[in-house]
PDB file of N, CA and C in Angstrom:
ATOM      1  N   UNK A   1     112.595 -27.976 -30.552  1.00  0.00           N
ATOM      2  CA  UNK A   1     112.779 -29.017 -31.538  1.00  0.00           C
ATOM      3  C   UNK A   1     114.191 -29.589 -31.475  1.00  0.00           C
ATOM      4  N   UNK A   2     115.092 -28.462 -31.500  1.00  0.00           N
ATOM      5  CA  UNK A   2     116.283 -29.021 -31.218  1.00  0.00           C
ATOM      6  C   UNK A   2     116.968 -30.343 -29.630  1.00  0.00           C
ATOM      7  N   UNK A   3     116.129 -29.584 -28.773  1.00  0.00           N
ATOM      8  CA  UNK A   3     116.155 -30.204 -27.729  1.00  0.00           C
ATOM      9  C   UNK A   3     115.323 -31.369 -27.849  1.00  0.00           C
ATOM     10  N   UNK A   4     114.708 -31.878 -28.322  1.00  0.00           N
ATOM     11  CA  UNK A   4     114.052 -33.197 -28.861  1.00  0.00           C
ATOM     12  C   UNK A   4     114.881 -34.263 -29.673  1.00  0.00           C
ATOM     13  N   UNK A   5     115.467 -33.400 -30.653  1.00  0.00           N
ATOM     14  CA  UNK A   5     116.786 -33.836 -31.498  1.00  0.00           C
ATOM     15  C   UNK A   5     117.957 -34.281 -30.415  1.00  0.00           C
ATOM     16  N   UNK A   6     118.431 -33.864 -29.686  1.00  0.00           N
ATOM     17  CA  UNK A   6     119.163 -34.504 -29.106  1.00  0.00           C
ATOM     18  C   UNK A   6     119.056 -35.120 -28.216  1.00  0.00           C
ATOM     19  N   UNK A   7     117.761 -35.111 -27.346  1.00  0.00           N
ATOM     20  CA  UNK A   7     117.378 -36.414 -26.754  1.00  0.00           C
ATOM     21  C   UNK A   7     116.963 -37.550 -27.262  1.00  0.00           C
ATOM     22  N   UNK A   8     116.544 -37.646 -28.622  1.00  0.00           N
ATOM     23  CA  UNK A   8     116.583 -39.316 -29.354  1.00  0.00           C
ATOM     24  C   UNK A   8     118.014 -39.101 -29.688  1.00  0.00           C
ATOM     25  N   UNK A   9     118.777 -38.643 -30.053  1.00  0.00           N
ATOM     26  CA  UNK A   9     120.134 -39.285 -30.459  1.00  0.00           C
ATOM     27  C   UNK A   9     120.445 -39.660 -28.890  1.00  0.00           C
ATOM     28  N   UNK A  10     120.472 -38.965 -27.785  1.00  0.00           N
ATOM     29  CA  UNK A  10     121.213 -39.680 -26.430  1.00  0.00           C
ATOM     30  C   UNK A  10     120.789 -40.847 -26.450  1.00  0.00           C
ATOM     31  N   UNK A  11     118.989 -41.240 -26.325  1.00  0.00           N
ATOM     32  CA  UNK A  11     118.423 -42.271 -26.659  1.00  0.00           C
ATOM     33  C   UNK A  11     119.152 -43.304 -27.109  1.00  0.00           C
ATOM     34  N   UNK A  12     119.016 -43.027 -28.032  1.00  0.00           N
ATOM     35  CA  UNK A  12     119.512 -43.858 -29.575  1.00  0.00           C
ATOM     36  C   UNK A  12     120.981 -44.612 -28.903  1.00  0.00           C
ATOM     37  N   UNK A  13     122.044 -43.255 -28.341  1.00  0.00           N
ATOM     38  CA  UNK A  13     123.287 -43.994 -28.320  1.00  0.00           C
ATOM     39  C   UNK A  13     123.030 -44.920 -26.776  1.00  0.00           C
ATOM     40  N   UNK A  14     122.663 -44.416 -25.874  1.00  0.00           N
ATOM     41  CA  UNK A  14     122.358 -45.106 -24.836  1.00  0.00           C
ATOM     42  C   UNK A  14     121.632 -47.016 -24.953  1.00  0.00           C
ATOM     43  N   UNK A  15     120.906 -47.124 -26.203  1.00  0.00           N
ATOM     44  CA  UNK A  15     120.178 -47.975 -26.520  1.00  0.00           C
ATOM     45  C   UNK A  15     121.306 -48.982 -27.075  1.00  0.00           C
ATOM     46  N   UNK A  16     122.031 -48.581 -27.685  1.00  0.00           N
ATOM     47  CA  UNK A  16     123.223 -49.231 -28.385  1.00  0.00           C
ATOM     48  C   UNK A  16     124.343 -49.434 -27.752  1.00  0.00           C
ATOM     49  N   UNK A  17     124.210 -48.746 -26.424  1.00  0.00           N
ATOM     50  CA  UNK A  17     125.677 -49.074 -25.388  1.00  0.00           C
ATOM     51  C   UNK A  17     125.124 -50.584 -25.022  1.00  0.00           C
ATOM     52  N   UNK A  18     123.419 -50.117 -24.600  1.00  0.00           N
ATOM     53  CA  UNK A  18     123.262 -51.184 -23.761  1.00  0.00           C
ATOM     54  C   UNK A  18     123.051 -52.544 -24.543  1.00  0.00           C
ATOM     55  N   UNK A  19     123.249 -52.413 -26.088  1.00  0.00           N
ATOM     56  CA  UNK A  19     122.556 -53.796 -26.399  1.00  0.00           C
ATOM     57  C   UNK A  19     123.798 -54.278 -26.964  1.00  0.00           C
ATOM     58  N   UNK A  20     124.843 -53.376 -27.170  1.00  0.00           N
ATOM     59  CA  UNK A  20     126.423 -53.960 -27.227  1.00  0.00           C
ATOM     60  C   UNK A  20     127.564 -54.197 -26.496  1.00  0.00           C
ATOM     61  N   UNK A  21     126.955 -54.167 -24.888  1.00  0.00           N
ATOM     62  CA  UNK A  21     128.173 -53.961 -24.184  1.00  0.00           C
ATOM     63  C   UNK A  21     128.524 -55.395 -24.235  1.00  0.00           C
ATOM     64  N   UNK A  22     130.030 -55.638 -23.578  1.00  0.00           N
ATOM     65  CA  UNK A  22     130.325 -56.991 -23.493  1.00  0.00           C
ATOM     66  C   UNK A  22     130.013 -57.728 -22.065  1.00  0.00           C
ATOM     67  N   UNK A  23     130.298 -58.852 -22.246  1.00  0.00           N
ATOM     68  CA  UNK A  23     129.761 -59.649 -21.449  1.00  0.00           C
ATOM     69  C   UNK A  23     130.772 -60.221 -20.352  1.00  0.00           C
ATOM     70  N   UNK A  24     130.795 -61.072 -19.298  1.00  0.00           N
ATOM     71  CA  UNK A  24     131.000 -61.303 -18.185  1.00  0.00           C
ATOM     72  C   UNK A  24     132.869 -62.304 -18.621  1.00  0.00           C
ATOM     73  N   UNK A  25     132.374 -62.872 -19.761  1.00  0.00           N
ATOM     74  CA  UNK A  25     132.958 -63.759 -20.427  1.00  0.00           C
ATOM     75  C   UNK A  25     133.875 -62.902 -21.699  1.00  0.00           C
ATOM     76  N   UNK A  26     133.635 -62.027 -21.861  1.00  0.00           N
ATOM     77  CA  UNK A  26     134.431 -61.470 -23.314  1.00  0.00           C
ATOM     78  C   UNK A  26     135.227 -60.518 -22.788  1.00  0.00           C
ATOM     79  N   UNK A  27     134.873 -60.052 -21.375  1.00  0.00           N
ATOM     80  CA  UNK A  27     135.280 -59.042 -20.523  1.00  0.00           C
ATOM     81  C   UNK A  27     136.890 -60.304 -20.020  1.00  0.00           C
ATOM     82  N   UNK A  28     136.451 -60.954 -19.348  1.00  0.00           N
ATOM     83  CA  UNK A  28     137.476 -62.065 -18.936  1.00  0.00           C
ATOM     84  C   UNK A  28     138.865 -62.163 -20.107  1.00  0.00           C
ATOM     85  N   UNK A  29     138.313 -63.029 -21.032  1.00  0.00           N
ATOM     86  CA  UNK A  29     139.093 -63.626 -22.434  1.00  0.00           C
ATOM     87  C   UNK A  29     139.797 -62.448 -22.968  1.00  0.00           C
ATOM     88  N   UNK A  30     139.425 -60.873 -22.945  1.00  0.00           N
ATOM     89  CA  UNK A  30     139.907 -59.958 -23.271  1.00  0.00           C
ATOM     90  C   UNK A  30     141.209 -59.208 -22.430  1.00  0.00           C
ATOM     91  N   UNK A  31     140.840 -59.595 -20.554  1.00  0.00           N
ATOM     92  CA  UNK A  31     142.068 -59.129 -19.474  1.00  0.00           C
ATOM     93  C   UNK A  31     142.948 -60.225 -19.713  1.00  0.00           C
ATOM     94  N   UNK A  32     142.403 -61.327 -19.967  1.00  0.00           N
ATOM     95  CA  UNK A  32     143.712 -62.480 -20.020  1.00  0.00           C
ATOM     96  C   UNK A  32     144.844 -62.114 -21.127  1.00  0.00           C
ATOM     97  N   UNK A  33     144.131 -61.743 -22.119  1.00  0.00           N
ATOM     98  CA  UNK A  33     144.797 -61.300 -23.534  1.00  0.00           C
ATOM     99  C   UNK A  33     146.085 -60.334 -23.279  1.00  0.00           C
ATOM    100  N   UNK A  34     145.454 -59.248 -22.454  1.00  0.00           N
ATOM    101  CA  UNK A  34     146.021 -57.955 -22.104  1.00  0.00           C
ATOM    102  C   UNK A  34     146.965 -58.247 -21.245  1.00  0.00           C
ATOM    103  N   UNK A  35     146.948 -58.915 -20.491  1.00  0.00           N
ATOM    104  CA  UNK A  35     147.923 -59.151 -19.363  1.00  0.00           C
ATOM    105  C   UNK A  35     148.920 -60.028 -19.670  1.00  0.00           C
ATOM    106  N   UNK A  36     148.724 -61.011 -20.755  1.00  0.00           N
ATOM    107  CA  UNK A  36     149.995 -62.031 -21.357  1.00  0.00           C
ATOM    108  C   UNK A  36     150.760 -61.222 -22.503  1.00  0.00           C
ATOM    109  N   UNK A  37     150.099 -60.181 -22.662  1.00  0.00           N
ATOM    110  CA  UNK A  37     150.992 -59.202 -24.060  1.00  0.00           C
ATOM    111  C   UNK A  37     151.903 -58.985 -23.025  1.00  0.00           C
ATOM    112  N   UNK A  38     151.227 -57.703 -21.867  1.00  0.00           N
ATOM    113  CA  UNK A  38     152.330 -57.437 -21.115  1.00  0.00           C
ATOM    114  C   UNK A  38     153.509 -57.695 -20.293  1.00  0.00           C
ATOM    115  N   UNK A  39     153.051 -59.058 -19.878  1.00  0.00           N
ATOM    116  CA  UNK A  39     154.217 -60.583 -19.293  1.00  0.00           C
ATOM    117  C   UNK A  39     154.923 -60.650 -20.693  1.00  0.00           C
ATOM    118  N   UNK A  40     154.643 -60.573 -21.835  1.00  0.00           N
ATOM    119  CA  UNK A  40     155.844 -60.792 -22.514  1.00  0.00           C
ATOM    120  C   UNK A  40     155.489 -62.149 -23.432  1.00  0.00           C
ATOM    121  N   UNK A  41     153.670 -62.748 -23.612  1.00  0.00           N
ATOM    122  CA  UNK A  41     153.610 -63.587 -24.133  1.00  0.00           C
ATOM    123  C   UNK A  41     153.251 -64.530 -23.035  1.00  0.00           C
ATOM    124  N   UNK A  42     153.579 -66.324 -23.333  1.00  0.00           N
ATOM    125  CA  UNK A  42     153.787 -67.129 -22.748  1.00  0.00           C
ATOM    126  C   UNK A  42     154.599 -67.463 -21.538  1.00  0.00           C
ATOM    127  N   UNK A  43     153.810 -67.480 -20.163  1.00  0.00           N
ATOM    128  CA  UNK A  43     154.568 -67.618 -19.027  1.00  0.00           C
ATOM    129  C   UNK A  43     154.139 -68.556 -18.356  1.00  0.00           C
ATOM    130  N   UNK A  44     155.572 -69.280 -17.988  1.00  0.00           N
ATOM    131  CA  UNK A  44     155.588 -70.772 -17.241  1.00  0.00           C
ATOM    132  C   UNK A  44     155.282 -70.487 -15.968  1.00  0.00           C
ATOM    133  N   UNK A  45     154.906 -69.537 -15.188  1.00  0.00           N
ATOM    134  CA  UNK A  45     154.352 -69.424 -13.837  1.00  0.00           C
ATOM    135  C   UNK A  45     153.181 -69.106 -13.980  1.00  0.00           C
ATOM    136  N   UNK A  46     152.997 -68.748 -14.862  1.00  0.00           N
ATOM    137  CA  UNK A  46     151.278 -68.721 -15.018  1.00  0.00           C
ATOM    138  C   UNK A  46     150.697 -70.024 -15.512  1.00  0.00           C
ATOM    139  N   UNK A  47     151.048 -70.802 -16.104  1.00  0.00           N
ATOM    140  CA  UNK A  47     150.385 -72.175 -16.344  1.00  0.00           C
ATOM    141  C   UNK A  47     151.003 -72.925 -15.244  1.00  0.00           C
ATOM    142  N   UNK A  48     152.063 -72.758 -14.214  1.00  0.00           N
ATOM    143  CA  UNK A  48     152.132 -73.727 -13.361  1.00  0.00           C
ATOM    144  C   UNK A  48     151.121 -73.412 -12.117  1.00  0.00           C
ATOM    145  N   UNK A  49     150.896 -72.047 -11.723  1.00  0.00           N
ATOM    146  CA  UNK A  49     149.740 -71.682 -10.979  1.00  0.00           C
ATOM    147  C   UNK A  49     148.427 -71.975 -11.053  1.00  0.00           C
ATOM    148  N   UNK A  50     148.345 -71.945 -12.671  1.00  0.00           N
ATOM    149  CA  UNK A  50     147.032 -72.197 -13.119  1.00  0.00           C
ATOM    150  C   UNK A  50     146.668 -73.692 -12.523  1.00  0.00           C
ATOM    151  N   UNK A  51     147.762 -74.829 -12.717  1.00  0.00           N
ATOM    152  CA  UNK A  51     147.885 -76.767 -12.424  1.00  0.00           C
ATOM    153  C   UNK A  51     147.511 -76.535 -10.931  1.00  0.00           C
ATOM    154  N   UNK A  52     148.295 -75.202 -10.239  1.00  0.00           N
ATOM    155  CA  UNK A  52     148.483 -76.302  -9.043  1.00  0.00           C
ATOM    156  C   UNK A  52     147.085 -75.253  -8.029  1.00  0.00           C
ATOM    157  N   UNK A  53     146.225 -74.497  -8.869  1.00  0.00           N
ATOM    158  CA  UNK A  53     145.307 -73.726  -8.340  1.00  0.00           C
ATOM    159  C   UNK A  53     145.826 -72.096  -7.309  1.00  0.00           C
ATOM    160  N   UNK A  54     146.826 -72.002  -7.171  1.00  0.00           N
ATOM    161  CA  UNK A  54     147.648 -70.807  -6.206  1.00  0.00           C
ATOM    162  C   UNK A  54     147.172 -69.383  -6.794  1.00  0.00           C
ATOM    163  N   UNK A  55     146.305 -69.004  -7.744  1.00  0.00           N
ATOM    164  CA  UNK A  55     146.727 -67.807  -7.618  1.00  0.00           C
ATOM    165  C   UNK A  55     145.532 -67.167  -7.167  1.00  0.00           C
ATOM    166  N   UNK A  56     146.018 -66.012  -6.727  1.00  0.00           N
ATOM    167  CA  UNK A  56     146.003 -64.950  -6.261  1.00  0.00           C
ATOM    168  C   UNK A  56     145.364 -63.973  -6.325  1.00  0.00           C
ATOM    169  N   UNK A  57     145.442 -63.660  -7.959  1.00  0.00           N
ATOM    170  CA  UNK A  57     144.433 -62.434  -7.958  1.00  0.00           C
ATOM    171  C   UNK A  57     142.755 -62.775  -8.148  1.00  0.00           C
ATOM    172  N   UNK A  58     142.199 -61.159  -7.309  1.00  0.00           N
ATOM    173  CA  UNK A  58     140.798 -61.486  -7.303  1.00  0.00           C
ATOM    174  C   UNK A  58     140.092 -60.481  -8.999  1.00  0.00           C
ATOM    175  N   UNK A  59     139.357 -61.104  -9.315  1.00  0.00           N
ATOM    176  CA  UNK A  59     138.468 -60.609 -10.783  1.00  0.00           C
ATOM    177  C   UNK A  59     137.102 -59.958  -9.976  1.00  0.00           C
ATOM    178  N   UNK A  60     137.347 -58.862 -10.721  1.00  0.00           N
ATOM    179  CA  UNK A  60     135.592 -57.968 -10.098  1.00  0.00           C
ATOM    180  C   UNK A  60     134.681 -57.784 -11.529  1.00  0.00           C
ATOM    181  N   UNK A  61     133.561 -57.752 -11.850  1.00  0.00           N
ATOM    182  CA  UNK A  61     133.020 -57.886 -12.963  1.00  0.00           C
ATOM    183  C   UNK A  61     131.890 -56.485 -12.427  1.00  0.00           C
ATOM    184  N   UNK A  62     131.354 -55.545 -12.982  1.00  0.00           N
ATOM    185  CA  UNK A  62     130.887 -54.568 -12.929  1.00  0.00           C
ATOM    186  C   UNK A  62     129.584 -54.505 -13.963  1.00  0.00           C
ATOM    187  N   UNK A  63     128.173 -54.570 -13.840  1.00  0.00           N
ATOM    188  CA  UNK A  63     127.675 -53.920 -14.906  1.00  0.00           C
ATOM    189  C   UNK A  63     126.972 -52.925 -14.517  1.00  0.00           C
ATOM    190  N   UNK A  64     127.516 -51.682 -15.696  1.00  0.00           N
ATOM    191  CA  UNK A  64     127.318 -50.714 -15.659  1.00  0.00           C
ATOM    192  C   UNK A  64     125.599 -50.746 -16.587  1.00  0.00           C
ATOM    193  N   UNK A  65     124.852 -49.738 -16.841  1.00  0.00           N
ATOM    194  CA  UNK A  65     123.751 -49.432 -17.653  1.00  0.00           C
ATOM    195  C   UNK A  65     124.680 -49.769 -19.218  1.00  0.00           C
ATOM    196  N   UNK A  66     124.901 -49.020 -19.610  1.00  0.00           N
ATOM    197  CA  UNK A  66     125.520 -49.240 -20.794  1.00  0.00           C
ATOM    198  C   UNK A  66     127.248 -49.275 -21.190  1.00  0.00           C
ATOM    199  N   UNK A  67     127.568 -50.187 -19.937  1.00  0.00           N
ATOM    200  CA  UNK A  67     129.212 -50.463 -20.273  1.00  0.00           C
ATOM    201  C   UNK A  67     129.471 -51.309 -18.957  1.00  0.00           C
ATOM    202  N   UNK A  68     130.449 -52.163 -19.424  1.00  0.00           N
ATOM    203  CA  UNK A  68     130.970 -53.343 -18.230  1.00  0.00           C
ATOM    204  C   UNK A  68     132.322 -52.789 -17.848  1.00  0.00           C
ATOM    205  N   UNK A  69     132.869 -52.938 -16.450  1.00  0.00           N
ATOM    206  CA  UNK A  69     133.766 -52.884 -15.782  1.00  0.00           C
ATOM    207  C   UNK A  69     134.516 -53.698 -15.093  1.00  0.00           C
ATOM    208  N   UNK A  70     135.832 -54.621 -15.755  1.00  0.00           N
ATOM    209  CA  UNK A  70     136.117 -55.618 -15.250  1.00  0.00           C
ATOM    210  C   UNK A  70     137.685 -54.930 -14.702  1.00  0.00           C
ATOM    211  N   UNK A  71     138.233 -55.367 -13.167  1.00  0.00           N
ATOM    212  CA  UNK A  71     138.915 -54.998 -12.492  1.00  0.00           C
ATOM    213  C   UNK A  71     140.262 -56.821 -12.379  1.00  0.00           C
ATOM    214  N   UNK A  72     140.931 -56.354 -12.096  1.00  0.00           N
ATOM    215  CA  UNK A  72     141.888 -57.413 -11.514  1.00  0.00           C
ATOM    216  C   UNK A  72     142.736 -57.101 -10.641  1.00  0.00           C
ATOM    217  N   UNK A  73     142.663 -57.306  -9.441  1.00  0.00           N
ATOM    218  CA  UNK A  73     143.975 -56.878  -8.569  1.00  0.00           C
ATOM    219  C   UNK A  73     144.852 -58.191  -8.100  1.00  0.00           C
ATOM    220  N   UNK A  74     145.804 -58.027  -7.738  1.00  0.00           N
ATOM    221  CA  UNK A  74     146.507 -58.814  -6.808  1.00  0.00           C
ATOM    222  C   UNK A  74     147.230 -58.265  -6.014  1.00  0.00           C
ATOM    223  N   UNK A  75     146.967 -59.013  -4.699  1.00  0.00           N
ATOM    224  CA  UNK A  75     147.139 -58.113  -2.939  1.00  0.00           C
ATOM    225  C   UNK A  75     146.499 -57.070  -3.273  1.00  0.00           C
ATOM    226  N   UNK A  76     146.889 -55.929  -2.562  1.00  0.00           N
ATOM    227  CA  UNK A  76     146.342 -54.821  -2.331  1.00  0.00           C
ATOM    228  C   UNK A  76     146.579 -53.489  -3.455  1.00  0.00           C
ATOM    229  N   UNK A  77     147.043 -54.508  -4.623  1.00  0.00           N
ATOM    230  CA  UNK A  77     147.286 -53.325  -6.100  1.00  0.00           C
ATOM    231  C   UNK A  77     146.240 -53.833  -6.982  1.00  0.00           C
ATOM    232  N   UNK A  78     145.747 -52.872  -7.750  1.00  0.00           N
ATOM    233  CA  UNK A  78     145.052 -53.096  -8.591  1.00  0.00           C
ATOM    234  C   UNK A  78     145.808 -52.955 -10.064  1.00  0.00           C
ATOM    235  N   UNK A  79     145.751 -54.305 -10.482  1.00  0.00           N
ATOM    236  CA  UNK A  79     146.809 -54.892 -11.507  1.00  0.00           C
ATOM    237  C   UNK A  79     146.547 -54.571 -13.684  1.00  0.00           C
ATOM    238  N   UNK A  80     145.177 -54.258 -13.446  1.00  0.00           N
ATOM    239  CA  UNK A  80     144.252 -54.034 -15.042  1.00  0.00           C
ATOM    240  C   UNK A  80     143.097 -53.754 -14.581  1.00  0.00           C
ATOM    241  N   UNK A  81     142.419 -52.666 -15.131  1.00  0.00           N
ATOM    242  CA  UNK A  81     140.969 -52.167 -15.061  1.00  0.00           C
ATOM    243  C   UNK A  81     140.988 -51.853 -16.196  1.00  0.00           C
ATOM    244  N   UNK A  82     139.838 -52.500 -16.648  1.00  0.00           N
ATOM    245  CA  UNK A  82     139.126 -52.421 -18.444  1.00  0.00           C
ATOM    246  C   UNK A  82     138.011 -52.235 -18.383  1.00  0.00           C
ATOM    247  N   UNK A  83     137.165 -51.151 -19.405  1.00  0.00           N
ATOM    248  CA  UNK A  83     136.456 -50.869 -19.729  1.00  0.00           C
ATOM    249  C   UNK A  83     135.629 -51.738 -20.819  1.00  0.00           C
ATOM    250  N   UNK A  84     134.226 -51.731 -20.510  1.00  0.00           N
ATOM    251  CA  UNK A  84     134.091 -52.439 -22.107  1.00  0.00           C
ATOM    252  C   UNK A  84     132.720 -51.318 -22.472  1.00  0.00           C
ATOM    253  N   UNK A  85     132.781 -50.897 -23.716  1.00  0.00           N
ATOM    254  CA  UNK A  85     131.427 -49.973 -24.343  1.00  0.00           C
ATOM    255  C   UNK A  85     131.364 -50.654 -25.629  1.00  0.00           C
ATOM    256  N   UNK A  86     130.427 -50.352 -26.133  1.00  0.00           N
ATOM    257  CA  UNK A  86     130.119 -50.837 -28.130  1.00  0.00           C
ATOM    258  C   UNK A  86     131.188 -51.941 -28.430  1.00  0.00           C
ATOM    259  N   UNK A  87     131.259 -53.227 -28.072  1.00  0.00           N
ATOM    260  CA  UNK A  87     131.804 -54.388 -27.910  1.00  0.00           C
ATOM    261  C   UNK A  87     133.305 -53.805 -28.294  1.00  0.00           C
ATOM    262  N   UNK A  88     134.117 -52.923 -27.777  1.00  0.00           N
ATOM    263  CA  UNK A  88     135.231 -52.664 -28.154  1.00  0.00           C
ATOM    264  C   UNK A  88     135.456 -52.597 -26.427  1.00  0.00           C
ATOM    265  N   UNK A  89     136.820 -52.565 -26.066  1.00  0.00           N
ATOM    266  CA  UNK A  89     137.819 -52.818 -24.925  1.00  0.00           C
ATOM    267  C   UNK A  89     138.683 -51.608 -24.311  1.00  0.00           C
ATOM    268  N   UNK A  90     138.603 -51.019 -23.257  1.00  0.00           N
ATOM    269  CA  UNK A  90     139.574 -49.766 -23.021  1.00  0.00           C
ATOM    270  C   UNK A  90     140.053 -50.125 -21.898  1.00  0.00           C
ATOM    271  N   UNK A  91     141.633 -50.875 -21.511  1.00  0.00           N
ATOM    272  CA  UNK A  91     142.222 -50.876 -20.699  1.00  0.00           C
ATOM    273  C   UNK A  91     143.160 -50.354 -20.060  1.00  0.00           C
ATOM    274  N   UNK A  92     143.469 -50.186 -18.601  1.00  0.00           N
ATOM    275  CA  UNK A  92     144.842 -49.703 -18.719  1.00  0.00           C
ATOM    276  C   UNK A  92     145.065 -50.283 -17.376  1.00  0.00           C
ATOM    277  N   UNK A  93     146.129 -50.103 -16.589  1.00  0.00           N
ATOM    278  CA  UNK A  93     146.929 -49.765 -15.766  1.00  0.00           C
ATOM    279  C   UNK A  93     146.781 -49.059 -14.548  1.00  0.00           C
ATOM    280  N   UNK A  94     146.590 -48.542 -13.259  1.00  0.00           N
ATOM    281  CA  UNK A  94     146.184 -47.703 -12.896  1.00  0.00           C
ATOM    282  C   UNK A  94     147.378 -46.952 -11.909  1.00  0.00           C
ATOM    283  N   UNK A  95     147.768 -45.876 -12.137  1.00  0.00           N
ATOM    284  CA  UNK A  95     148.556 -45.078 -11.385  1.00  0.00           C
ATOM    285  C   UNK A  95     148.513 -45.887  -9.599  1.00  0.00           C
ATOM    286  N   UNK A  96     150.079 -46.688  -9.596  1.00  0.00           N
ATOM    287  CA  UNK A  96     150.246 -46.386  -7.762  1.00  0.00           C
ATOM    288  C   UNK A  96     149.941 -45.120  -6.965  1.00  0.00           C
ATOM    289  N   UNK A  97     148.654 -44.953  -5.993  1.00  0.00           N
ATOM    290  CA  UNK A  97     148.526 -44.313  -4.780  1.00  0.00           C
ATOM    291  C   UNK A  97     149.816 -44.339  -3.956  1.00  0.00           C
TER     292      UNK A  97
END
């Protein structure tokens, strides 16, 4: 019985990863967010890149079963990897190899 009990709650939470994860687009609007805190706010090389089309980094979008995985690198570093579960955001940084 018990073991029944906790397979509808896995259920249950599994059901709710998948019908809240974020999307392709909220995943995006959310690394942009994260990455202009850490620039320090508003940066004039980032809106002049943005005019003249130059940049650089590549965006990877991931869907997981019940959670999205959005990546950003530029060159050969990987610059923000964020998590997304239950429409909330877990980003970070990732240790230089």
């Amino acid at each position: 019985m018990r073991t029944l009990l906790i397979l509808l709650l896995a259920g249950a939470l599994a059901v709710g990863g998948f019908l809240t994860k974020p999307g392709e687009d909220a995943q995006r609007a959310n690394a942009d967010k994260v990455l202009a805190e850490r620039r320090g706010g508003f940066d004039v090389g980032d809106l002049i890149g943005d005019v003249l089309g130059s940049r650089k980094d590549e965006r990877k979008f991931e869907d997981l079963m019940v959670a999205t995985r959005y990546s950003v690198r530029s060159g050969d570093s990987v610059v923000l990897e964020c998590l997304g579960l239950y429409a909330q955001f877990l980003c970070s940084q990732p240790e230089a190899k």
